[in-house]
C-alpha atoms as a PDB file:
ATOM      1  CA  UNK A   1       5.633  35.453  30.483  1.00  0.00           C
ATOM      2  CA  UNK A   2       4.549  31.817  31.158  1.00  0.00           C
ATOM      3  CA  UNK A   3       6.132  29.806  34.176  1.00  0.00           C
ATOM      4  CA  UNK A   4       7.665  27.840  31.682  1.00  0.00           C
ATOM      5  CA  UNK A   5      10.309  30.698  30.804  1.00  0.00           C
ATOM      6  CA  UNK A   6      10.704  31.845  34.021  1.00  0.00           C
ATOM      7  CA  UNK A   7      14.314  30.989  36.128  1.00  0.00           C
ATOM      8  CA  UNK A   8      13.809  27.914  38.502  1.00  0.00           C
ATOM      9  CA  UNK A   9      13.505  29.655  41.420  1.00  0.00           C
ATOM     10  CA  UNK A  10      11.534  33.204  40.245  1.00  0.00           C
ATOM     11  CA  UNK A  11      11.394  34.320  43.786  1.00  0.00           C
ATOM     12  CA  UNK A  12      15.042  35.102  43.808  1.00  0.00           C
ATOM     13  CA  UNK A  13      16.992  37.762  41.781  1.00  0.00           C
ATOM     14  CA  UNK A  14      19.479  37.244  38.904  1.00  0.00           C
ATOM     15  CA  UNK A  15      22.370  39.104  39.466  1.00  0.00           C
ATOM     16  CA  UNK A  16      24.089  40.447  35.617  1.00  0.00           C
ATOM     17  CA  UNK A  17      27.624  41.717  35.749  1.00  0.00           C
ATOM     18  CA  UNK A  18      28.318  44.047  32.845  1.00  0.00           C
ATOM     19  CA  UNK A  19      24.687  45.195  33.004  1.00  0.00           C
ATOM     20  CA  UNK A  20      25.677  48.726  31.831  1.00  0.00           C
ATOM     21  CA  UNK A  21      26.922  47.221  28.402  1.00  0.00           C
ATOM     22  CA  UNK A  22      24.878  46.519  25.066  1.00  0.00           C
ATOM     23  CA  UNK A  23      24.174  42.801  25.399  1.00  0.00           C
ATOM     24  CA  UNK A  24      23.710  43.281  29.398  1.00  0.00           C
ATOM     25  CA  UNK A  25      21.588  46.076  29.488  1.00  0.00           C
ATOM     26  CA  UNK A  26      19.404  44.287  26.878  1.00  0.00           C
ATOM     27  CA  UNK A  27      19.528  41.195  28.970  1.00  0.00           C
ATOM     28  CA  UNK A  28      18.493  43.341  32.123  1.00  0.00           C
ATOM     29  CA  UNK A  29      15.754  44.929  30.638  1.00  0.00           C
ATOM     30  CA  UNK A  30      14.171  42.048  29.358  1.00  0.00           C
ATOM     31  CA  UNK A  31      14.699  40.465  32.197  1.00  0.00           C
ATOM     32  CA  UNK A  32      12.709  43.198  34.241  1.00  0.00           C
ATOM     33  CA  UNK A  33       9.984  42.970  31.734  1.00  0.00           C
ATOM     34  CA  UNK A  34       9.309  39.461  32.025  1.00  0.00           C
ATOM     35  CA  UNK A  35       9.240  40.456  36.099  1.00  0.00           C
ATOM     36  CA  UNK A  36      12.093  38.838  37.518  1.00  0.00           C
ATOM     37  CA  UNK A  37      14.407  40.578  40.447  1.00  0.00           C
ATOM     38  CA  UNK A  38      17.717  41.867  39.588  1.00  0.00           C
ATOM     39  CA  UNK A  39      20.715  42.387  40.879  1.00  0.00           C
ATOM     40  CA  UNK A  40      22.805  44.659  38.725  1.00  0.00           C
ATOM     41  CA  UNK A  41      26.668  45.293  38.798  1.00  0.00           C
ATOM     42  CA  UNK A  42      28.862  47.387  36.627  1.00  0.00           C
ATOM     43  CA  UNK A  43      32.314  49.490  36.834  1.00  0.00           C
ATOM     44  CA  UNK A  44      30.111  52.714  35.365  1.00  0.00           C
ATOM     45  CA  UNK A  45      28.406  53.705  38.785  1.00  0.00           C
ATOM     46  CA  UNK A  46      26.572  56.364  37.086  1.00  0.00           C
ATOM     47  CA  UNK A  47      24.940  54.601  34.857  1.00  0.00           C
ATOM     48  CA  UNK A  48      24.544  51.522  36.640  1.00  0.00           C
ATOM     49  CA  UNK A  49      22.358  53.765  39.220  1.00  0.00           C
ATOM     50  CA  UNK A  50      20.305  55.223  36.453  1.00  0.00           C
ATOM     51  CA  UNK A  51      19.642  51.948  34.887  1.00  0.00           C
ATOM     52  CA  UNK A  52      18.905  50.279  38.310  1.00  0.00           C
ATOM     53  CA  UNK A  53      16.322  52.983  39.353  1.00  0.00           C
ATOM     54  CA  UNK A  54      14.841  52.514  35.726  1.00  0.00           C
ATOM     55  CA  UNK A  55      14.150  49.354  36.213  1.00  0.00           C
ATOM     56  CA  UNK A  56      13.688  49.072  40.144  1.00  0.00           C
ATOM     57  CA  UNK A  57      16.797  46.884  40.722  1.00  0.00           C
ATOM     58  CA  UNK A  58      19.273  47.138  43.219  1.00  0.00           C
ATOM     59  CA  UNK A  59      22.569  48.030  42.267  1.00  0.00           C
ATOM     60  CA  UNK A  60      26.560  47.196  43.194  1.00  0.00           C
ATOM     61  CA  UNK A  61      29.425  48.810  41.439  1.00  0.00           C
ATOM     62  CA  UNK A  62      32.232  46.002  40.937  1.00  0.00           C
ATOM     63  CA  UNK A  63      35.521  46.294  38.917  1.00  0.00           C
ATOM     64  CA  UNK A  64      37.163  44.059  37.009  1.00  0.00           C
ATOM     65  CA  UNK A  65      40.672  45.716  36.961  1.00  0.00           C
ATOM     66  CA  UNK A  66      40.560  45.387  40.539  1.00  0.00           C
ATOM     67  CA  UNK A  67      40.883  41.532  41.104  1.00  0.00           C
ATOM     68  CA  UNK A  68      41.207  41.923  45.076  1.00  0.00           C
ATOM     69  CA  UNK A  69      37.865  43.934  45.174  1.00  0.00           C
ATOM     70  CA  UNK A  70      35.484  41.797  43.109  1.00  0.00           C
ATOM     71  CA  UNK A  71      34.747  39.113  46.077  1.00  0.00           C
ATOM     72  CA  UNK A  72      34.353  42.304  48.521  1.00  0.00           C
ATOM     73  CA  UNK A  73      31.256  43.671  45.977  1.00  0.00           C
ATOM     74  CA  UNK A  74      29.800  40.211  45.788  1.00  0.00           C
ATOM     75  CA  UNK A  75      29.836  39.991  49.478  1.00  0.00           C
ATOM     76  CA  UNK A  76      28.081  43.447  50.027  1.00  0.00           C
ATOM     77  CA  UNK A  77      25.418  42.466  47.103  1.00  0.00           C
ATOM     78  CA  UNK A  78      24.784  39.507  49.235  1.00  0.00           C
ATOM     79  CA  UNK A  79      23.887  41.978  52.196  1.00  0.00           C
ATOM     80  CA  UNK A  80      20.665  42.997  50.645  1.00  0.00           C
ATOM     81  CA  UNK A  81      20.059  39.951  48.548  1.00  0.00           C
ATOM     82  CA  UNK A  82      21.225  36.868  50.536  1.00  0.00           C
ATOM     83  CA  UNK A  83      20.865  34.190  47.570  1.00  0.00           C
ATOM     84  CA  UNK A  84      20.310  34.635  43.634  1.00  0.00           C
ATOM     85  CA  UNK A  85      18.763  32.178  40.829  1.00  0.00           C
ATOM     86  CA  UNK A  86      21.009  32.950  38.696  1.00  0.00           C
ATOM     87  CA  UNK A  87      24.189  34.523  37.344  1.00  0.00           C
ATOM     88  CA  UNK A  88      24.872  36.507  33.918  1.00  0.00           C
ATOM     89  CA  UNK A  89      28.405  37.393  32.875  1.00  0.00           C
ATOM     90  CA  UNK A  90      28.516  39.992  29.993  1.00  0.00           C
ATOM     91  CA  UNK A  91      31.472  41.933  31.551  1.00  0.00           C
ATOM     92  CA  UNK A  92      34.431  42.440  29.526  1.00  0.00           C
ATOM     93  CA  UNK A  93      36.848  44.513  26.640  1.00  0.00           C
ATOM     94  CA  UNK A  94      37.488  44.198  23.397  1.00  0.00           C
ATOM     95  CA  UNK A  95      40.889  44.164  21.748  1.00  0.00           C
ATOM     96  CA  UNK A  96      41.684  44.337  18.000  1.00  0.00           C
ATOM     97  CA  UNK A  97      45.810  43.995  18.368  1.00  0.00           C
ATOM     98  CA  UNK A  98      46.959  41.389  16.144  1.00  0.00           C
ATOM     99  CA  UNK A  99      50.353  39.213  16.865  1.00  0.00           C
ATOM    100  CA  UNK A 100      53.008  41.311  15.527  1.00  0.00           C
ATOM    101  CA  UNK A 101      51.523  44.302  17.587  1.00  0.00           C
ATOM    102  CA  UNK A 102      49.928  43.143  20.914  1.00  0.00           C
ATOM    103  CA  UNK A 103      52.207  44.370  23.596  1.00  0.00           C
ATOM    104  CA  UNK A 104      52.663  41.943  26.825  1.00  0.00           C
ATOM    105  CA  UNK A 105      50.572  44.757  28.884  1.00  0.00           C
ATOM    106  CA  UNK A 106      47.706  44.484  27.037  1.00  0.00           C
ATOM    107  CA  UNK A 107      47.633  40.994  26.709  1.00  0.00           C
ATOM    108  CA  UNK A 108      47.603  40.655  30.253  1.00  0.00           C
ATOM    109  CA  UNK A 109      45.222  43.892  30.373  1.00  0.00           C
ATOM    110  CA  UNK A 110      42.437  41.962  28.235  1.00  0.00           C
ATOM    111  CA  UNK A 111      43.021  38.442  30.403  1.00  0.00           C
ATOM    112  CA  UNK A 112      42.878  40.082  33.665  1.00  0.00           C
ATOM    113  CA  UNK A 113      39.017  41.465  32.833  1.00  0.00           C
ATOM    114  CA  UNK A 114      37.755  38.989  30.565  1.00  0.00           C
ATOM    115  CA  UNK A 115      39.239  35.997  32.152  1.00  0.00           C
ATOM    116  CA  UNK A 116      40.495  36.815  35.657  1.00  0.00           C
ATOM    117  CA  UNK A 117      37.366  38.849  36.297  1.00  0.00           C
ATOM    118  CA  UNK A 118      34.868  36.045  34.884  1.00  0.00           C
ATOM    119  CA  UNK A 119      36.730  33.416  36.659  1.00  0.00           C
ATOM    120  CA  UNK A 120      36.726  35.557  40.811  1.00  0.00           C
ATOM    121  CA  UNK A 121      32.905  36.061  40.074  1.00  0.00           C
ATOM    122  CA  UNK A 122      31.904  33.026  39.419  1.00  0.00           C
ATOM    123  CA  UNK A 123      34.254  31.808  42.349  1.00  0.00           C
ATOM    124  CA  UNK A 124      32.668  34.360  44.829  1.00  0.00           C
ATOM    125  CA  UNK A 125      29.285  33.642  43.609  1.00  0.00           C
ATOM    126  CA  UNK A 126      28.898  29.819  43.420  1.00  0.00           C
ATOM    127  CA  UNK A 127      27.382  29.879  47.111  1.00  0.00           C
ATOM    128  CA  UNK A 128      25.312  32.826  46.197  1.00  0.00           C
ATOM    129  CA  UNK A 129      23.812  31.304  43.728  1.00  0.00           C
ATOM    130  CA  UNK A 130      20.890  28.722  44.878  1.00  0.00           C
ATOM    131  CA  UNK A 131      20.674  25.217  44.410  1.00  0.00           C
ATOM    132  CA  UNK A 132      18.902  24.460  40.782  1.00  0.00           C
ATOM    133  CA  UNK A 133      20.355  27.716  39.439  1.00  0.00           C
ATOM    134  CA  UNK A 134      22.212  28.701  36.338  1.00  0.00           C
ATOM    135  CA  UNK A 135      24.792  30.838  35.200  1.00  0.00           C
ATOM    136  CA  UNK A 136      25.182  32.168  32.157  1.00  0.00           C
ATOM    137  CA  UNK A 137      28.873  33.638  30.501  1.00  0.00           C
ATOM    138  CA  UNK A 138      29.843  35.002  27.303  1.00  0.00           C
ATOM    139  CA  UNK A 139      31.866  34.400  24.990  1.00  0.00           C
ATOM    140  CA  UNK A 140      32.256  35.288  21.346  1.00  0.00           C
ATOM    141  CA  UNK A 141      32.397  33.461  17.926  1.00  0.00           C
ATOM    142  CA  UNK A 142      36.246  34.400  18.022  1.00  0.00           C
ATOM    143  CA  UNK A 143      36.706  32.064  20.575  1.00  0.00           C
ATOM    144  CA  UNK A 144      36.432  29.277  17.629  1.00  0.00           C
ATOM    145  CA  UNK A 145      37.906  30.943  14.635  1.00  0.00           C
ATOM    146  CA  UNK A 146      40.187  33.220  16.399  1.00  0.00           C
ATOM    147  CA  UNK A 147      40.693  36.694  16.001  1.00  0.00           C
ATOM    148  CA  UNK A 148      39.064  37.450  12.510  1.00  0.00           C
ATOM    149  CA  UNK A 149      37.887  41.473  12.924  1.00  0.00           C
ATOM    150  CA  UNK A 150      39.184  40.990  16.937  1.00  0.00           C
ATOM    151  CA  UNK A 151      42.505  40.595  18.356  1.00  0.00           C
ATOM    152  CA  UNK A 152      44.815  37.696  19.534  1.00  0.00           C
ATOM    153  CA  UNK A 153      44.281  38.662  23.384  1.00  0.00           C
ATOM    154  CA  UNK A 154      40.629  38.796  22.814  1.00  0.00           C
ATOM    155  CA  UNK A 155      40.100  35.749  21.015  1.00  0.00           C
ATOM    156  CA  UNK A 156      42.447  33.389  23.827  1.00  0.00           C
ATOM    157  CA  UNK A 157      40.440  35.533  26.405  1.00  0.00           C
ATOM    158  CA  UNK A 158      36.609  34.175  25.196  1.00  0.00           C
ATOM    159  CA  UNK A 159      37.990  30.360  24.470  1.00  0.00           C
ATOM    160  CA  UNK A 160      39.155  30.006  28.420  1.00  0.00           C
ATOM    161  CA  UNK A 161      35.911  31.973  29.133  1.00  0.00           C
ATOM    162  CA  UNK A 162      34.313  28.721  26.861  1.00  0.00           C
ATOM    163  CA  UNK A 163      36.645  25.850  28.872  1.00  0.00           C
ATOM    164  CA  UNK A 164      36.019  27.940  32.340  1.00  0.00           C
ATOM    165  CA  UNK A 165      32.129  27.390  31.710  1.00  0.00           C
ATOM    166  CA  UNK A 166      32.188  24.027  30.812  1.00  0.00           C
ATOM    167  CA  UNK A 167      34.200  23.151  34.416  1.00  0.00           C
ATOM    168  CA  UNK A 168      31.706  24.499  36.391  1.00  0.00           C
ATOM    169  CA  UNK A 169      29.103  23.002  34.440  1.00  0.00           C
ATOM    170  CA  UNK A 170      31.074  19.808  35.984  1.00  0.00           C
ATOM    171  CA  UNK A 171      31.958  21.129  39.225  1.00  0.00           C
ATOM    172  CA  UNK A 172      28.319  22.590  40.154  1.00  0.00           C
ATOM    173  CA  UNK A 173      26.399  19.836  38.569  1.00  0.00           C
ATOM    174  CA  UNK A 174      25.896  18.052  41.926  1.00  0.00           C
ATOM    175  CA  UNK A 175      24.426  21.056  43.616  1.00  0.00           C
ATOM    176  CA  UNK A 176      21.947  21.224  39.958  1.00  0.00           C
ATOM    177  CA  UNK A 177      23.292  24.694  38.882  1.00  0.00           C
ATOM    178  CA  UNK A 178      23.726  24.601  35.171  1.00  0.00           C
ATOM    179  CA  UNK A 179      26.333  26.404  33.438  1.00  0.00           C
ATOM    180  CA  UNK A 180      26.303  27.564  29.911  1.00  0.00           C
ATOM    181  CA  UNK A 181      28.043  29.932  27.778  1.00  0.00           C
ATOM    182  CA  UNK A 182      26.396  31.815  24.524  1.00  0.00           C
ATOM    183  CA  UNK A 183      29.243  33.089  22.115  1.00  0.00           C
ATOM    184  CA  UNK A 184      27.972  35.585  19.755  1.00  0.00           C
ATOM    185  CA  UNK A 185      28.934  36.902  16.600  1.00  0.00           C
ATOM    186  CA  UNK A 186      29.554  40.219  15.319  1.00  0.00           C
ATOM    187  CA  UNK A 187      26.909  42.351  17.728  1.00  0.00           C
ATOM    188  CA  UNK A 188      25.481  45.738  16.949  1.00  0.00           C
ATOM    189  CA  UNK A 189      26.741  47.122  20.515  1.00  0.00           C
ATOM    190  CA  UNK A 190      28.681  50.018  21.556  1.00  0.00           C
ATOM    191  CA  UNK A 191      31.798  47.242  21.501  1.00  0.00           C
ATOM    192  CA  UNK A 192      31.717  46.724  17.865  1.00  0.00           C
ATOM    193  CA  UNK A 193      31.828  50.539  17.416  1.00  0.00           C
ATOM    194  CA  UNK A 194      35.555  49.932  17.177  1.00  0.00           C
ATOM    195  CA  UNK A 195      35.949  47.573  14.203  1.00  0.00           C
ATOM    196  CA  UNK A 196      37.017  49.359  10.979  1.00  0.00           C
ATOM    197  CA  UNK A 197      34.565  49.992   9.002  1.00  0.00           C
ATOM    198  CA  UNK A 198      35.757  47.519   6.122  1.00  0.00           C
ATOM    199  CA  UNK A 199      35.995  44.551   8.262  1.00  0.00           C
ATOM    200  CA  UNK A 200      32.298  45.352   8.821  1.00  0.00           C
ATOM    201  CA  UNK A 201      31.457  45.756   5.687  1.00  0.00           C
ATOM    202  CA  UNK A 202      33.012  42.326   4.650  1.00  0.00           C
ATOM    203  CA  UNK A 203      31.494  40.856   7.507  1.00  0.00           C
ATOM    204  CA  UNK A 204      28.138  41.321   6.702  1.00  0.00           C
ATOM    205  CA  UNK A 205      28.545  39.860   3.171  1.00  0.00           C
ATOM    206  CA  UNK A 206      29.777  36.703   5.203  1.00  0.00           C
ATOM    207  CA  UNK A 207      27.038  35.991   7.282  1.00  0.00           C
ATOM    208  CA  UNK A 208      24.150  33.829   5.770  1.00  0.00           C
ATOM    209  CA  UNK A 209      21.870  36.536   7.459  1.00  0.00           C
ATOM    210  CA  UNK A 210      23.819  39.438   6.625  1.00  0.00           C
ATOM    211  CA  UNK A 211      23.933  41.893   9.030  1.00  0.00           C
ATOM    212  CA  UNK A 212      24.973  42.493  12.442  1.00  0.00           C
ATOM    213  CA  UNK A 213      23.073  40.960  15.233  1.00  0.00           C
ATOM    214  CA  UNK A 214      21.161  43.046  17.564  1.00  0.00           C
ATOM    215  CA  UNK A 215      21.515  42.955  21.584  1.00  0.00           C
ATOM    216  CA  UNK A 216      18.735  41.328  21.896  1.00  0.00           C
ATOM    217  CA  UNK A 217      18.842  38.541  19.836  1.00  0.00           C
ATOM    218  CA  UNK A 218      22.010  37.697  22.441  1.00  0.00           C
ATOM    219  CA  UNK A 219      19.874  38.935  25.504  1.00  0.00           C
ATOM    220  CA  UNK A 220      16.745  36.309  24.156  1.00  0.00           C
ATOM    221  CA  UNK A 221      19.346  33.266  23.960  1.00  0.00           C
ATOM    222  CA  UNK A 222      20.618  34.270  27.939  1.00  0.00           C
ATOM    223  CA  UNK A 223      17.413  34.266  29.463  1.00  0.00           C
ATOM    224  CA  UNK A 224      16.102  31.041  27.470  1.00  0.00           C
ATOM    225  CA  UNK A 225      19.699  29.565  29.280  1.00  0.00           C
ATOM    226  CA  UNK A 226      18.079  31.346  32.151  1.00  0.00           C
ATOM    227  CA  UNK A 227      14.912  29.389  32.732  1.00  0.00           C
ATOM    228  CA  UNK A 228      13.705  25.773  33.084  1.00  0.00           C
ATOM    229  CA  UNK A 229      13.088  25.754  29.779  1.00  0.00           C
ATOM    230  CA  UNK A 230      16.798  24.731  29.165  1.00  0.00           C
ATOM    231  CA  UNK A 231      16.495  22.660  32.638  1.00  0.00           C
ATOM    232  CA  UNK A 232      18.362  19.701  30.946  1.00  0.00           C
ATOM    233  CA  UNK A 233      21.071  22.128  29.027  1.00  0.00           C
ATOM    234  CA  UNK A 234      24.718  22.291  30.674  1.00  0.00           C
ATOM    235  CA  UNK A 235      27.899  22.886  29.340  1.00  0.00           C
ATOM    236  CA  UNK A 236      26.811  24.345  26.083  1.00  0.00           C
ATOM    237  CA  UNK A 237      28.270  26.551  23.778  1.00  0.00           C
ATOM    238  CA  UNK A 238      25.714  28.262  22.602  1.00  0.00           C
ATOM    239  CA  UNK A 239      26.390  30.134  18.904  1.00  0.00           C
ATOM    240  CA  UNK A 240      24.292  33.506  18.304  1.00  0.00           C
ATOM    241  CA  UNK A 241      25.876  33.920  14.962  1.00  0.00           C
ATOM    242  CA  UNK A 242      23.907  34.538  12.091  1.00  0.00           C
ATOM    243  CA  UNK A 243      24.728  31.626  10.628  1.00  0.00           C
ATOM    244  CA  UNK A 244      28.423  32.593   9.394  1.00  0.00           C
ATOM    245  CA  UNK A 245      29.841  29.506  11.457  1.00  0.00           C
ATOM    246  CA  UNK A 246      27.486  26.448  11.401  1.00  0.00           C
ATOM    247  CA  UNK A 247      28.676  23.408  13.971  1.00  0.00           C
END
């Protein structure tokens, strides 16, 4: 891979939370192809050490449930590596509850992950991260049209994902750390396992493309976001859609 794709400062790791999922573990590995350092953390210890010995990265188990523990696993991550080039956030749940069904506990379930979760690592990383760096989150095409095959708790969850990005794109600016967001569309992960299989169905006869995207389409757009190649990009929303909502 040319210097030109590589993250500004390829010396250092990047550091993906969620690595264990489909659209992290795609990001990870290509990632480790192109030869950058990582830094993986997941909740799944197990298979965050597997996937870290695959691919000769170190690993630290963080939680999301746990809010009180997530700046403690950023802090021993920092241990071994001191400073990072960048920051991917592919952590999260999905929720299909609509209105008339979401109960209060699972509302506040699928905000204290997605939201709470994103928001305490970003917070315990921003010093971590080294001037010139980038972070990535993500969010999902829900987060514009609302809860379509997803649910109401999901949906609110990725839009303050969207506006959280978009501050620190402001806030971090000064120090050059870029922060964008890519928001997919329906993905071919183990997440989308649990939309009915109608709602897929209809989907796919929606999207220009139709058919799910794969992982790595998503994992592509994050490291582009990644690397100086998108030096001048900040604050974006970036769509990995299939075309099924043009802006």
């Amino acid at each position: 891979m040319s210097d030109w794709w590589r993250p500004s400062d390829a010396l250092l790791p990047i550091c993906i939370v969620g690595a264990c999922g489909g659209i992290g573990q795609a990001t990870a590995r290509l990632l480790a192809d192109s030869g950058s350092k990582l830094v993986l953390m997941d909740m799944d210890a197990p298979k965050l050490d597997r996937l870290a010995r695959e691919l000769g990265a170190a690993a630290q188990p963080i939680d999301f449930r746990q809010p009180n523990t997530i700046g403690q696993a950023v802090a021993r991550a920092r241990q071994t590596s001191p400073q990072i080039a960048g920051l991917v956030l592919a952590s999260g749940i999905v929720d299909t509850a609509k209105l008339a069904t979401l109960t209060l506990a699972r509302w506040e379930e699928v905000l204290q992950i997605n939201v709470t979760g994103t928001f305490l690592a970003i917070q315990a990383s921003q010093s971590w991260i080294a001037d010139g760096g980038a972070i990535v989150t993500t969010s999902s095409l829900a987060a514009s049209t609302g809860g379509v095959i997803t649910g109401t708790a999901y949906a609110a969850s990725k839009a303050a994902i969207e506006a959280m990005t978009k501050s620190a794109a402001q806030e971090l600016a000064h120090r050059g750390i870029r922060a964008n967001c890519v928001a997919p569309g329906a993905i071919d992960t183990p997440m989308t396992q649990q939309h009915a299989e109608a709602a897929k169905r209809a989907y796919e006869q929606a999207v220009p493309l139709k058919r799910y995207g794969h992982a790595d389409e998503v994992a592509s757009a994050i490291c582009f976001l990644l690397s100086r190649g998108a030096g001048y990009i900040t604050g974006a929303i970036v769509p990995v859609n299939g075309g099924i909502r043009m802006e």
